[in-house]
Structures are given as structure tokens and as C-alpha cells.
Protein backbone atom coordinates (compact mmCIF):
# COMPACT_ATOMS: atom_id res chain seq x y z
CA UNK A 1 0.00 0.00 0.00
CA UNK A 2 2.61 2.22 0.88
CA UNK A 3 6.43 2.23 -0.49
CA UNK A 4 9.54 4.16 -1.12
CA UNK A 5 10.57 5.64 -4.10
CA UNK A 6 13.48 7.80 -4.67
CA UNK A 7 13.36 8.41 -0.79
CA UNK A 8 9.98 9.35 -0.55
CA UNK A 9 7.17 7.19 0.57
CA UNK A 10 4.58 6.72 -2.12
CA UNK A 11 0.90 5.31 -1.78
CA UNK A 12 -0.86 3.18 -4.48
CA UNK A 13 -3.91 5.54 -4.57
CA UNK A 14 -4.11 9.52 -4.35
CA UNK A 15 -7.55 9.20 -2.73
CA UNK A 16 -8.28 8.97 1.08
CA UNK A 17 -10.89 9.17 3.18
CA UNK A 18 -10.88 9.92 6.51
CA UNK A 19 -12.68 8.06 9.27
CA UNK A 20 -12.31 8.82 12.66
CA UNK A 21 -14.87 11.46 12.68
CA UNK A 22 -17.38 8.27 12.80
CA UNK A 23 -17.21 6.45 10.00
CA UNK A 24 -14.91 3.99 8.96
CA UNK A 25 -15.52 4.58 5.67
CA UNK A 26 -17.17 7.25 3.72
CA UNK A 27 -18.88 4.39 1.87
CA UNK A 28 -19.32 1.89 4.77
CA UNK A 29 -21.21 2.00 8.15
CA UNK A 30 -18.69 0.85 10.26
CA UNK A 31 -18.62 3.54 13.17
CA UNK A 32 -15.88 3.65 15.60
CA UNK A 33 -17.18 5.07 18.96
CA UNK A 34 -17.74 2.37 21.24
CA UNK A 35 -16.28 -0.02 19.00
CA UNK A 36 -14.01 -2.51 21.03
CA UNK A 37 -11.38 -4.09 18.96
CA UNK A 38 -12.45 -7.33 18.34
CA UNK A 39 -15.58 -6.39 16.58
CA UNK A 40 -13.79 -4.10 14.42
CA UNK A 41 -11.05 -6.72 13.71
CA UNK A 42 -14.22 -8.82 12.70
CA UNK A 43 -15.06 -5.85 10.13
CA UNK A 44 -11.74 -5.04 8.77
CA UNK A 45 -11.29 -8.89 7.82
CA UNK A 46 -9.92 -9.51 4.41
CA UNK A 47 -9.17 -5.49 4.07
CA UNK A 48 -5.11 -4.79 3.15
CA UNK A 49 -4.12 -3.00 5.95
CA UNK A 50 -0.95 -1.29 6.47
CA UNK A 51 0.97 1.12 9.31
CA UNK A 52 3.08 4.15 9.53
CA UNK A 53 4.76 5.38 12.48
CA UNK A 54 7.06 8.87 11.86
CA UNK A 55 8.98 9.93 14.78
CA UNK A 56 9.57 13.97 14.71
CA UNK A 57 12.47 15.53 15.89
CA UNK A 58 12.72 18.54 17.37
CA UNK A 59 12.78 21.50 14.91
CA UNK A 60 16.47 22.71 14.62
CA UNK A 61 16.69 25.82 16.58
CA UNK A 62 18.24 28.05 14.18
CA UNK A 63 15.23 27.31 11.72
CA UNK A 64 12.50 28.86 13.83
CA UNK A 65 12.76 32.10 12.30
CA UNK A 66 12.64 30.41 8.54
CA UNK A 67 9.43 30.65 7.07
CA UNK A 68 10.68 27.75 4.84
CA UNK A 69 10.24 25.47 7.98
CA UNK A 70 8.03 26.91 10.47
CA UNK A 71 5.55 30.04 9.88
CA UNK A 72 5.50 32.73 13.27
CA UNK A 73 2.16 34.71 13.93
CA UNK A 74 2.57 37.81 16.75
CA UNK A 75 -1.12 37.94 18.53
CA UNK A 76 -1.90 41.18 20.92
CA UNK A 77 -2.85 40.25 24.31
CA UNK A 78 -4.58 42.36 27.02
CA UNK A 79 -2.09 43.91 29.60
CA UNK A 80 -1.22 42.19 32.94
CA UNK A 81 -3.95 44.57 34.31
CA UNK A 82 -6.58 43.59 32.29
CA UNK A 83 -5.52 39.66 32.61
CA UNK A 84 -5.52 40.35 36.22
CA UNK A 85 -8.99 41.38 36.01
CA UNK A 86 -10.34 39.09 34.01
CA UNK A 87 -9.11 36.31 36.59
CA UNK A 88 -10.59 37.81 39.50
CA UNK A 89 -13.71 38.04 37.90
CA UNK A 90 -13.45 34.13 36.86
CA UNK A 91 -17.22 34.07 35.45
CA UNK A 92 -19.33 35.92 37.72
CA UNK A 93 -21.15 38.36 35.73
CA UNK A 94 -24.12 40.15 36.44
CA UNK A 95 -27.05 38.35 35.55
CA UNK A 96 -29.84 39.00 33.12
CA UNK A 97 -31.85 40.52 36.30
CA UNK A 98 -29.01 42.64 37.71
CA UNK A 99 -28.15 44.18 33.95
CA UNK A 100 -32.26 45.04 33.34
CA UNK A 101 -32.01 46.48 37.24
CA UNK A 102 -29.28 49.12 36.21
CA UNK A 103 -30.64 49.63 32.51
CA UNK A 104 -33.76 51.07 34.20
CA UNK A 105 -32.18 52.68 36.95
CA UNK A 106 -29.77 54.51 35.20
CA UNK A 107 -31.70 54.81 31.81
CA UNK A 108 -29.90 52.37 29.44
CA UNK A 109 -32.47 50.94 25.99
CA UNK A 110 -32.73 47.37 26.15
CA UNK A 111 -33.95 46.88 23.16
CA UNK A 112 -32.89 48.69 19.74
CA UNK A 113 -34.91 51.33 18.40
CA UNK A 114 -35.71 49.67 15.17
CA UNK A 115 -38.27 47.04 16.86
CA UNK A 116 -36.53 44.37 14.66
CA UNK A 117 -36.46 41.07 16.91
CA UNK A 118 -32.91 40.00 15.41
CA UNK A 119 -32.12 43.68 15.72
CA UNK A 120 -33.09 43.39 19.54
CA UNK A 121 -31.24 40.56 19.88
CA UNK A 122 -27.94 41.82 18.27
CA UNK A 123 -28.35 44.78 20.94
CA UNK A 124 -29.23 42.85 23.62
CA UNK A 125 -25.63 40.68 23.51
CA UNK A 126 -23.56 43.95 23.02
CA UNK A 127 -24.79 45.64 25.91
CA UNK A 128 -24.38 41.72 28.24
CA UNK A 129 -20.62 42.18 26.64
CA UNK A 130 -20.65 45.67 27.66
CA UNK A 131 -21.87 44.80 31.71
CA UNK A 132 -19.22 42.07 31.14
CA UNK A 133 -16.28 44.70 30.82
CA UNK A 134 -17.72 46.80 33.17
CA UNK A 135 -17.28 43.81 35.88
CA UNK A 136 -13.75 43.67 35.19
CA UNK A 137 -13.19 47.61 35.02
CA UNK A 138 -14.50 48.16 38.49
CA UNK A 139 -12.26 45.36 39.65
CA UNK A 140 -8.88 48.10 38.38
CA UNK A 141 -7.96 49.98 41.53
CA UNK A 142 -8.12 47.50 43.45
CA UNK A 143 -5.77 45.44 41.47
CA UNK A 144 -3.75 48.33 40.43
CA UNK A 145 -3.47 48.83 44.51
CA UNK A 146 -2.11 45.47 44.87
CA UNK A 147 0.34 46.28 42.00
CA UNK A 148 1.81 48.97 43.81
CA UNK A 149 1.83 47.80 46.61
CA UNK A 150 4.27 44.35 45.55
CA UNK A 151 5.99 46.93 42.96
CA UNK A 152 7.44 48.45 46.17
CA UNK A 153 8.51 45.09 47.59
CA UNK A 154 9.47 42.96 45.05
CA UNK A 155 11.22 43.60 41.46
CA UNK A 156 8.79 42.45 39.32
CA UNK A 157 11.88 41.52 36.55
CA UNK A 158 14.34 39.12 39.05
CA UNK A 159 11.16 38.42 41.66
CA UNK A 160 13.38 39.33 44.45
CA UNK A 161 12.29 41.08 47.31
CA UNK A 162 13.46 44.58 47.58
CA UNK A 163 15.57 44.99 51.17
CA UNK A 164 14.42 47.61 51.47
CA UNK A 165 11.03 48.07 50.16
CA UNK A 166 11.16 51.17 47.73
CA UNK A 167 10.80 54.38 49.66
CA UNK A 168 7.79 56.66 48.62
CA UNK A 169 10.56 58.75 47.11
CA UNK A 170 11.87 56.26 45.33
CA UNK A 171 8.35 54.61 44.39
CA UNK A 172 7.54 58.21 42.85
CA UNK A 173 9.92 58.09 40.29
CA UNK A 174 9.83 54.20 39.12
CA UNK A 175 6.24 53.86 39.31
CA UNK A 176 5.18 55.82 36.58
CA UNK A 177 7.19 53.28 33.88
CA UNK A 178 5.79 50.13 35.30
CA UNK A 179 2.17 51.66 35.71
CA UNK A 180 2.75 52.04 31.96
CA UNK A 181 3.94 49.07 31.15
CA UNK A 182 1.43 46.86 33.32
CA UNK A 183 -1.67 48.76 31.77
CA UNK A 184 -0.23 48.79 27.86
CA UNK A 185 -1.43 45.66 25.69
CA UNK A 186 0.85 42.98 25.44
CA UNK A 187 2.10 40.59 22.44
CA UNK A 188 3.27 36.94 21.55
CA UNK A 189 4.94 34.85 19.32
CA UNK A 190 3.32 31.51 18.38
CA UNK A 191 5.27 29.11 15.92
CA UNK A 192 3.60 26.67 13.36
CA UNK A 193 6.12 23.96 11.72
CA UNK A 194 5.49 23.08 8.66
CA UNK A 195 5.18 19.22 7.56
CA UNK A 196 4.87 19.85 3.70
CA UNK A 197 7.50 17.38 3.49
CA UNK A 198 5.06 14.56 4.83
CA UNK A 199 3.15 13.04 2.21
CA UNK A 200 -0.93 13.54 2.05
CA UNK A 201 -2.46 12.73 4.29
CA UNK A 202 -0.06 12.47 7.16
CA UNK A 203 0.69 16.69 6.36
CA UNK A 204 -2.38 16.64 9.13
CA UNK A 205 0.22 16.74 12.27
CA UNK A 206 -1.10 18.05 15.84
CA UNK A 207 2.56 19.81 16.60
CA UNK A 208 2.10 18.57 20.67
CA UNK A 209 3.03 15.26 18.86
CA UNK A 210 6.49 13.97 18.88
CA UNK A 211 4.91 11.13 17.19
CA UNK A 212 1.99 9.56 15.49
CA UNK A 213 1.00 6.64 14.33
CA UNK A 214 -1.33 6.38 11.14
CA UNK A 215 -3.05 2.96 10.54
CA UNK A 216 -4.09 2.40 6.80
CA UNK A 217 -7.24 0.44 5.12
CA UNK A 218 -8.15 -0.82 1.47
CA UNK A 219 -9.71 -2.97 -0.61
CA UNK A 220 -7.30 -3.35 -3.16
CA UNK A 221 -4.94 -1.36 -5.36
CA UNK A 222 -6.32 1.65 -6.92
CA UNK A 223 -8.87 1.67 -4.57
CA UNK A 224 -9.63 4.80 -1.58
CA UNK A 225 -7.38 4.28 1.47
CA UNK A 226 -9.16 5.37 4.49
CA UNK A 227 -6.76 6.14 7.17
CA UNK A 228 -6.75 7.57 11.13
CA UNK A 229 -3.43 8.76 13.40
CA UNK A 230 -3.22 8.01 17.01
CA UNK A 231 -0.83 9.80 18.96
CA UNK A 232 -1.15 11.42 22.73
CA UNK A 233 -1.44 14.79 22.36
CA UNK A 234 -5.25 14.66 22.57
CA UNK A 235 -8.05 12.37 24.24
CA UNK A 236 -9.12 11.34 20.61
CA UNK A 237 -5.84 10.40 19.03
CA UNK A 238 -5.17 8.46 22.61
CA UNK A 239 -8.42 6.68 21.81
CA UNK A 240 -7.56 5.63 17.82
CA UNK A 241 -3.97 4.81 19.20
CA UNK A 242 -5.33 2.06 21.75
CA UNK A 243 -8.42 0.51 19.66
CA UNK A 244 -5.93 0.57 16.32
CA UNK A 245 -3.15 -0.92 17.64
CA UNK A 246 -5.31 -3.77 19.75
CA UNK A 247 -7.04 -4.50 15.99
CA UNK A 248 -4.03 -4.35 13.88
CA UNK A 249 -2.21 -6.67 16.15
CA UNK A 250 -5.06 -9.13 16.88
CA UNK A 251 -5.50 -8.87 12.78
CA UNK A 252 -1.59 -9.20 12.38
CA UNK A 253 -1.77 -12.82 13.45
CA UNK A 254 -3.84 -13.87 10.71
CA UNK A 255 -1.98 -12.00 7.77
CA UNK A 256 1.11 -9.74 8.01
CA UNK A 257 0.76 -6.02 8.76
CA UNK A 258 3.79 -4.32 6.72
CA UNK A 259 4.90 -1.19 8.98
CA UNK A 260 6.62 1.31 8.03
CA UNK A 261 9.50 3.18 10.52
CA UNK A 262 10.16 6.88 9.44
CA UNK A 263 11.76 10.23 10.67
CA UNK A 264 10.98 13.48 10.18
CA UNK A 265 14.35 15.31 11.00
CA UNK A 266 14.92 18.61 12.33
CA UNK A 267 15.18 19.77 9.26
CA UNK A 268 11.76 18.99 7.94
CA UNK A 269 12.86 16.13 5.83
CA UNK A 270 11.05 12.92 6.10
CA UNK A 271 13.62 9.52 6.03
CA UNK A 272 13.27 6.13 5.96
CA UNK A 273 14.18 3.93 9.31
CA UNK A 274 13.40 0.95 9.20
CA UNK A 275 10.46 -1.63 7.36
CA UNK A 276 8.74 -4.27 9.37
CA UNK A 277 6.87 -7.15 7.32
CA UNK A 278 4.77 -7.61 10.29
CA UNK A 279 2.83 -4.98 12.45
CA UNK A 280 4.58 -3.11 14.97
CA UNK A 281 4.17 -0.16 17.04
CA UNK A 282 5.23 1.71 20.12
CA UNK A 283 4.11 0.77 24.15
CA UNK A 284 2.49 4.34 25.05
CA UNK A 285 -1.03 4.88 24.88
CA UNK A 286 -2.14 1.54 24.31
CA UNK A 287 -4.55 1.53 27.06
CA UNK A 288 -6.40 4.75 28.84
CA UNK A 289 -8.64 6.21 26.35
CA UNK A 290 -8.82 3.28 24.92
CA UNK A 291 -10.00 0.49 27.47
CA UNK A 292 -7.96 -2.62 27.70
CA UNK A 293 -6.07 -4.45 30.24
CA UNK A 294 -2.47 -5.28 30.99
CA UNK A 295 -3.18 -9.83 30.25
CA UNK A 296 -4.47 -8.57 27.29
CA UNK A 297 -1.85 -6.01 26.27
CA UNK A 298 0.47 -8.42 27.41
CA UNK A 299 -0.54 -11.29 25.02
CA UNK A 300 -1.58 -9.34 21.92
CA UNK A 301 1.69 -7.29 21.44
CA UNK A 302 4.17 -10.06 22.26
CA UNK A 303 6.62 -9.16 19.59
CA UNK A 304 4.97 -6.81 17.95
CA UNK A 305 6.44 -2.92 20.22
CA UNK A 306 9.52 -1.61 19.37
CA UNK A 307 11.14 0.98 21.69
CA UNK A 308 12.97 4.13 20.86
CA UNK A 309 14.91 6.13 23.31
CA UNK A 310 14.07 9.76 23.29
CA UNK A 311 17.49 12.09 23.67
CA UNK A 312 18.30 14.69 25.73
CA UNK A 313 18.36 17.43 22.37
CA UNK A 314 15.00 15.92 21.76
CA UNK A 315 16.13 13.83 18.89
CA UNK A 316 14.77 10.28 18.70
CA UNK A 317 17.96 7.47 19.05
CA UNK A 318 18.42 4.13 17.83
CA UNK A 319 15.32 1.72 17.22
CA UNK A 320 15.06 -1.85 18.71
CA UNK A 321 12.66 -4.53 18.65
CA UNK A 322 10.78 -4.68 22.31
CA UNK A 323 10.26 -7.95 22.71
CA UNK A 324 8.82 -7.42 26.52
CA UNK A 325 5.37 -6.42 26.77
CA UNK A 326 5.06 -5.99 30.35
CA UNK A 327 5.32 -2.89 31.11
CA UNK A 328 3.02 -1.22 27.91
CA UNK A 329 0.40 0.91 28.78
């Protein structure tokens, strides 16, 4: 189903369908929640099946600023005041009663002057937003007191405690600057890698991942591949890891699973590790979101994990066959 040519991995049909959003299949009725793995070994019986797992190093330091490897987005935050605010507040907001209560008392429209009900509506949720603000505005010197009051005992840039505490000379003078810079919006950096270099449709990568696993199914050459990814960055991939890798294995024993070992290197360049005729995988996240137990994770993947160290520079090391399912999880 899969191969490599010319160093990249190549699939014997451009068209996939995915299926973990409750369908096996778009053109089957095979549905995955609740599913435990021997009834969808039961279904997937005389399917080719096939497995991928790509390790991902971390992303070479020096090519975070690249766009040819990762893309960078600023976003504007609120300032530390306003954060501070928001906190305290922590969801209670006047109610419905309380905002109609001031509206009248202090002559606010509740409804818009156009007696359009959608119109009313749209009104209606501006001024809620508007009461919303105003709970967190009234909250300001208060926290602003607070502010001052550690800004005079504790350097808010080494969070050491000032011996002594700033006099009210001193606080005068450096005050001004940090009121400024506590009350001014804020910004951040967020990075997105890019996995062009991963053929479709693996390109899909949740970056929390330092790896997935992608389990393949078809009825024949030419034909659509459906395919889903475990991995552990998220209560659903956790899920597809465990209930894929129980029915792969359990259908492993009645004809080989080829797997497929690969790398994608801190330089965004996908390599081949190593091929396995049968199916393998790795010991995390069998169980958990996916309910099994250690007898039968024990039995089912004798043979069939392989470990790989994970390095101090976040690199993966050397693969080896794990022949001990004991301790797999």
C-alpha cells in the first residue's frame, strides 16, 4: 500500500478518506465510537491494511525564524492589568436581572430602536458584553493597589524582594514606567512547523506530537485508502492509538501487517528507518482512552512494540525490537 521511491514514501492511490470522525468509511457504516477491537477486527477482515509510524524531531533551533520550515504569527494580548482582572472576575457576571435592574435605573435601551427582533437581539448581547467589561473595570484599583503595593517590595523583573522596600521617594519616580507598562497591551509569538514534506495525508500533524501513528485500510490497489493517526497529544488520538493498535495486532496474526518506521528530521525532511513485514508499534497509549487491560496487552503485542529512546536534544535514538510487553500501557 505504501512504499519508497526515490526516498519518498509513495501510496498506491491519491484518494483517502478519513474516518475517525465516525465512519470507517465514507462508503461503509462501520462507526468507531464504542467499537471494542475485536468487533472491528471482525469488520476489517480480508481489508489490506498497512501502518506508519514517523517519529519527529525537534525543529532545529536556528530554523525557527525560517518561514521555509516553520511560519511565526505575533497575537496582541490584554495587559497584565486587564488579565488580572479578568481572573478575578473568573465568570461571575451580572445576571440578566441585575443588567435590566441598572438599565432602568440609570436609563440604558434594552432593546434597539428599530423594533426588529434579530435587531433586539444583536443589541441585547452587546450591551451583556458591555456589563461584562464593566465587571472587570470596576475590579482596576483595586488590582492596580495590589500592583503597587508588591511593585514596592518585590522587582517584578528578578522576583526578588526589595531589602528595602522602595521608599515613597523612590516609588515616585519608578512607578510611573511600570504603571505604563502593566496597563499597555501585550504581544506573543506563536510558531507553526510546517510538515509539507510529509506526504498527504499524514501533512495533518497536531505539533504537541512527537509522534503519530497512522493505521491504513483498502480494498485493493487503486482503490480509496481510508486512514486515522493516534498519537497522545489529545483524548481522541489516545483513543484511535489504543483501539488501532489492539485490531491491527489481533489482525496481524492472521496475515502480516507491513509497517513502516520513518523520521521526520529537524530539518523537515522525512527519512526512511526501518520496514517491518509484520505490524509493529510503540508501548504508550495503548490503554487509557482506549480500554484494555495489561493480560491482554500483554498477550496481543508479544513481539509486535519496538522501543525508541528519546534524547536529551530531543532527537529520537536508535530503534530496537521490544520484545517485553510488560510494562506497555
Amino acid at each position: 500500500m505504501w512504499k519508497w521511491e526515490d526516498g519518498k514514501l509513495v501510496a498506491w492511490s491519491d484518494t483517502f478518506n478519513y474516518f475517525s470522525t465516525g465512519k470507517l468509511s465514507a462508503h461503509s457504516d462501520t462507526h468507531l465510537g464504542g467499537l471494542q477491537h475485536e468487533q472491528l477486527a471482525e469488520r476489517l477482515k480480508g481489508k489490506i491494511l498497512s501502518s506508519i509510524l514517523i517519529l519527529s524531531d525537534l525543529l532545529d533551533t536556528e530554523l525557527w525564524e525560517d518561514p521555509n520550515y516553520c511560519y511565526r504569527d505575533a497575537h496582541v494580548l490584554v495587559s497584565e492589568v486587564e488579565e488580572e482582572a479578568r481572573k478575578r472576575v473568573s465568570g461571575d457576571y451580572y445576571s440578566e436581572a441585575q443588567i435590566l435592574e441598572f438599565c432602568e435605573k440609570f436609563g440604558l435601551d434594552v432593546e434597539s430602536t428599530s423594533y426588529d427582533e434579530k435587531k433586539n437581539r444583536e443589541h441585547w448581547i452587546r450591551l451583556e458584553n458591555a456589563f461584562i467589561d464593566l465587571r472587570s473595570k470596576l475590579l482596576i484599583p483595586s488590582i492596580l493597589k495590589d500592583f503597587k503595593k508588591s511593585f514596592q517590595a518585590v522587582d517584578p523583573d528578578t522576583f526578588d524582594d526589595r531589602e528595602p522596600p522602595l521608599t515613597k521617594e523612590q516609588l515616585k519616580i519608578l512607578w510611573p514606567d511600570y504603571f505604563l507598562r502593566i496597563m499597555m497591551p501585550r504581544t506573543s509569538r506563536s510558531y507553526r512547523r510546517l510538515y509539507d514534506n510529509i506526504p498527504k495525508p499524514m501533512t495533518h500533524w497536531d505539533s504537541r506530537n512527537s509522534w503519530q501513528q497512522f493505521f491504513f485500510v483498502s480494498d485493493g490497489q487503486g482503490q480509496p485508502i481510508d486512514y486515522i493517526h493516534g498519537g497522545y497529544a489529545s483524548s481522541g488520538a489516545r483513543e484511535h492509538q489504543g483501539l488501532m493498535a489492539h485490531t491491527f495486532a489481533t489482525l496481524d496474526s492472521v496475515s502480516k501487517i507491513k509497517t513502516i518506521v520513518a523520521r521526520y528530521s529537524s530539518k523537515n525532511i522525512l527519512v526512511p528507518d526501518v520496514e517491518f513485514d509484520s505490524f509493529k508499534t510503540q508501548p504508550q497509549e495503548l490503554s487509557g482512552n482506549y480500554r484494555s487491560s495489561r493480560e491482554v496487552i500483554r498477550e496481543l503485542f508479544r513481539g509486535k512494540l519496538i522501543a525508541i529512546p528519546r534524547n536529551d536534544n530531543l532527537t529520537w535514538g536508535a530503534l530496537s525490537e521490544k520484545v517485553d510487553s510488560e510494562n506497555a500501557g
